[in-house]
N, C-alpha and C. Protein backbone atom coordinates (compact mmCIF):
# COMPACT_ATOMS: atom_id res chain seq x y z
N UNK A 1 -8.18 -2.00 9.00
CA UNK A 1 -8.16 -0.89 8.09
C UNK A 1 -9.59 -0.42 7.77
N UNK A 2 -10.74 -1.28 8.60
CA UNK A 2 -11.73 -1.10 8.11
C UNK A 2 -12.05 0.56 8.86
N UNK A 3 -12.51 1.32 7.46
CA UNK A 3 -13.01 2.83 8.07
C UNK A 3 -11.72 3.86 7.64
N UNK A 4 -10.79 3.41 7.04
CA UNK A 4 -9.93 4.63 6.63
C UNK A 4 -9.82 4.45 5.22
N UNK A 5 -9.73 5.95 4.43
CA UNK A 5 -9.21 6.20 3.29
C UNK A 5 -8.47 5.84 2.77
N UNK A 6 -7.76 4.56 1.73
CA UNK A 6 -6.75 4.50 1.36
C UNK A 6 -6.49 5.08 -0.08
N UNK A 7 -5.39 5.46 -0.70
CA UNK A 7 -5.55 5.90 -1.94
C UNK A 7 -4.08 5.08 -2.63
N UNK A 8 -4.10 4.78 -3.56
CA UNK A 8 -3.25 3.74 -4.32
C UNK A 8 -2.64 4.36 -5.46
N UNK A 9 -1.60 4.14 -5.81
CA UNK A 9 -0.76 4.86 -7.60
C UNK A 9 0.15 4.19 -7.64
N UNK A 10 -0.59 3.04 -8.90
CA UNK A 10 0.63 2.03 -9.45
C UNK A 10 1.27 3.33 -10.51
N UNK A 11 2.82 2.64 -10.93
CA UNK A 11 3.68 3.49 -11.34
C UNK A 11 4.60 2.12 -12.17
N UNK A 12 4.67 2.07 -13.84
CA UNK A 12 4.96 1.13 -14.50
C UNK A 12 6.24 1.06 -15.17
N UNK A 13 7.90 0.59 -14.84
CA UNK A 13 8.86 1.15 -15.12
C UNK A 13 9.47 -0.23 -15.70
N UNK A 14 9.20 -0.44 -16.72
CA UNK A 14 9.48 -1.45 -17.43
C UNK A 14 8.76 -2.87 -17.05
N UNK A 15 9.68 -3.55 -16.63
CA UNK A 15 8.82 -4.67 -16.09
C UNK A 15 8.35 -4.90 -14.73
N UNK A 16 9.02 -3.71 -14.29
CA UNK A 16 8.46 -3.48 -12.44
C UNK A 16 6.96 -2.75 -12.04
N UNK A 17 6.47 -2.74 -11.63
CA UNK A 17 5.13 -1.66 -11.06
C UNK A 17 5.64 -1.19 -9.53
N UNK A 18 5.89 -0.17 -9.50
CA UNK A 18 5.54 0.33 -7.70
C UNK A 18 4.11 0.87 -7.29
N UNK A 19 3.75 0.33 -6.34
CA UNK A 19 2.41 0.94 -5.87
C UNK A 19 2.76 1.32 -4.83
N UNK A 20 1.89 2.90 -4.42
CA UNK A 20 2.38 3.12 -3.48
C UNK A 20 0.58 3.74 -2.66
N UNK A 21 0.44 3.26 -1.31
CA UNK A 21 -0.49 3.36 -0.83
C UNK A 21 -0.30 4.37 0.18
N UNK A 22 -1.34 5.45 0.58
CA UNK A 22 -1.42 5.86 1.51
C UNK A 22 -2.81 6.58 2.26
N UNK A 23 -2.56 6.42 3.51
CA UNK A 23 -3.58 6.23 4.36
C UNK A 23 -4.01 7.90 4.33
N UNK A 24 -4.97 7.97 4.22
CA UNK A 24 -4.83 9.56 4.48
C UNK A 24 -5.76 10.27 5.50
N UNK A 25 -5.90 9.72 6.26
CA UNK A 25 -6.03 9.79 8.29
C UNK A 25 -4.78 10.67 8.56
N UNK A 26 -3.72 9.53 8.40
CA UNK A 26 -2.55 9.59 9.59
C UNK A 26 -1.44 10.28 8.46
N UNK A 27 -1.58 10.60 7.21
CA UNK A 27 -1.01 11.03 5.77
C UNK A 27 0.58 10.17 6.12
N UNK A 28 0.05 8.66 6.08
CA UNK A 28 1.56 7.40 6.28
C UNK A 28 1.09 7.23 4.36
N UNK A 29 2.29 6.87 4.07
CA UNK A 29 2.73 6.56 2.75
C UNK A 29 3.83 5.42 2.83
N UNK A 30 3.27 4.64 1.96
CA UNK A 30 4.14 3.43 2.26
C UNK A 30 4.19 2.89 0.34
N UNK A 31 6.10 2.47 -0.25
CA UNK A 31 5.94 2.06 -1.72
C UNK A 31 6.08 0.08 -1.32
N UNK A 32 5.96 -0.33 -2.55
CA UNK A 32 6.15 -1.59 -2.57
C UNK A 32 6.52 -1.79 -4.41
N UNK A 33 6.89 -3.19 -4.48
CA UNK A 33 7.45 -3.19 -6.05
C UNK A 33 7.40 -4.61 -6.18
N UNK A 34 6.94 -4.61 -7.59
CA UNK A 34 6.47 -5.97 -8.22
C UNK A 34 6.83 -6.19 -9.31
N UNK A 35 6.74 -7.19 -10.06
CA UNK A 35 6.82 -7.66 -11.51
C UNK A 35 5.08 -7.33 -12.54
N UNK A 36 5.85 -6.66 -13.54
CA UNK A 36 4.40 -6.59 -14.18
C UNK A 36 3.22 -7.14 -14.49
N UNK A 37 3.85 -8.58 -14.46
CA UNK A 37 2.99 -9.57 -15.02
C UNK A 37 1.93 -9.79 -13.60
N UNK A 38 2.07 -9.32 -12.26
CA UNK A 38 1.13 -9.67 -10.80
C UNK A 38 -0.44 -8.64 -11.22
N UNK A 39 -1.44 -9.43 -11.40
CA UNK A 39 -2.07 -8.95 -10.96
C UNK A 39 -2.02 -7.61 -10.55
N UNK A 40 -2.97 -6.54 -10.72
CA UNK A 40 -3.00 -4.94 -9.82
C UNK A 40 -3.67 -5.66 -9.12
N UNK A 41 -4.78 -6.26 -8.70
CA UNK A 41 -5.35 -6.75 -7.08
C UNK A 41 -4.54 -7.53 -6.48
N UNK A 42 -3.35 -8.18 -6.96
CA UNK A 42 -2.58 -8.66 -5.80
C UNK A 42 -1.66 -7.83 -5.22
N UNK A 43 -1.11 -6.78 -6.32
CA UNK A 43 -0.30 -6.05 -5.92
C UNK A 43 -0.87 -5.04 -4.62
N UNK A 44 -2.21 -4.73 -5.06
CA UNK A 44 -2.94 -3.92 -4.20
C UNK A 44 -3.10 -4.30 -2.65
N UNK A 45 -3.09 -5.36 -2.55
CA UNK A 45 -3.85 -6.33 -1.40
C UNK A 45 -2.07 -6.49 -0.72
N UNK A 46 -1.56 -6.48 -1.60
CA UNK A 46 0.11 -6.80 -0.66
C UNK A 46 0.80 -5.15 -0.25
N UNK A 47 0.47 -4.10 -0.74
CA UNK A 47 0.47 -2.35 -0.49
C UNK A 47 0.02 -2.60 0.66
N UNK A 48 -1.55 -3.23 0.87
CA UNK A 48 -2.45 -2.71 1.79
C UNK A 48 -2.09 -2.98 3.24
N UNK A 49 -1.33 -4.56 3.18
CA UNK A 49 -1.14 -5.36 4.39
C UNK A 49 0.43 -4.09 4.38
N UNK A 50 1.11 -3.99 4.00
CA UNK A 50 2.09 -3.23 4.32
C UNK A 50 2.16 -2.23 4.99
N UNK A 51 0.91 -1.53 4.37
CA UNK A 51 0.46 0.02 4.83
C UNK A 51 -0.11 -0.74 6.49
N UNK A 52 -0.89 -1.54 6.29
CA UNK A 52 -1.37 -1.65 7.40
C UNK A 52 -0.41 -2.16 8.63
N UNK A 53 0.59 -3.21 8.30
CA UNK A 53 1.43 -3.37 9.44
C UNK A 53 2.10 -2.09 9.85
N UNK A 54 2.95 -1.05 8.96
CA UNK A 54 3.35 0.23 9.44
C UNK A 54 2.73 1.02 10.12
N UNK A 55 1.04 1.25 10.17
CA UNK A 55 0.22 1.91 11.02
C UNK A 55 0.07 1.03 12.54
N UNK A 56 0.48 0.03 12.15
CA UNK A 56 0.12 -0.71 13.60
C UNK A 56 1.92 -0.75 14.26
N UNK A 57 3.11 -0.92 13.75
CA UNK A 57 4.16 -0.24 13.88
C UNK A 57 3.76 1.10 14.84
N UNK A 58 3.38 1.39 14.02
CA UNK A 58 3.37 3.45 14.41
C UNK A 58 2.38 3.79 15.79
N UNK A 59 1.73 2.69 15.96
CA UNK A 59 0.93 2.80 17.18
C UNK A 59 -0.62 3.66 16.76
N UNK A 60 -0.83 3.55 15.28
CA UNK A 60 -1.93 4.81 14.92
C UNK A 60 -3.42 3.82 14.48
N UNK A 61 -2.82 2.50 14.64
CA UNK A 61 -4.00 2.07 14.20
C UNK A 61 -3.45 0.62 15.53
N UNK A 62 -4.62 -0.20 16.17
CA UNK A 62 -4.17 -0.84 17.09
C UNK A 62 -4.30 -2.39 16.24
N UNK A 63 -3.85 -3.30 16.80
CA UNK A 63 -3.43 -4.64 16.82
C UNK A 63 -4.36 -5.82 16.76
């Protein structure tokens, strides 16, 4: 992921957070969902690997 834009928006719905990351190269958007009490840098760091396996899925970022 090193060298692309990512942009992040946690979103706080009681005791859940969704973060949702997206790459904005390839404009991939990817959500994920947590418990409130995690960390935002863990939550962040678990978006990121997500975002990132889907770009490598997608063939837009390589392996």
């Amino acid at each position: 992921m090193q060298g692309r834009e990512v942009i992040f928006e946690f979103t706080q719905f009681g005791h859940i957070v969704k973060v949702t990351a997206m790459d904005t190269k390839s404009r991939t958007e990817i959500s994920i969902q947590g418990p409130s009490s995690t960390a935002q840098s863990i939550l962040q760091t678990n978006a990121l690997k997500r975002l990132e396996y889907v770009l490598k899925k997608k063939g837009i970022i390589k392996a």
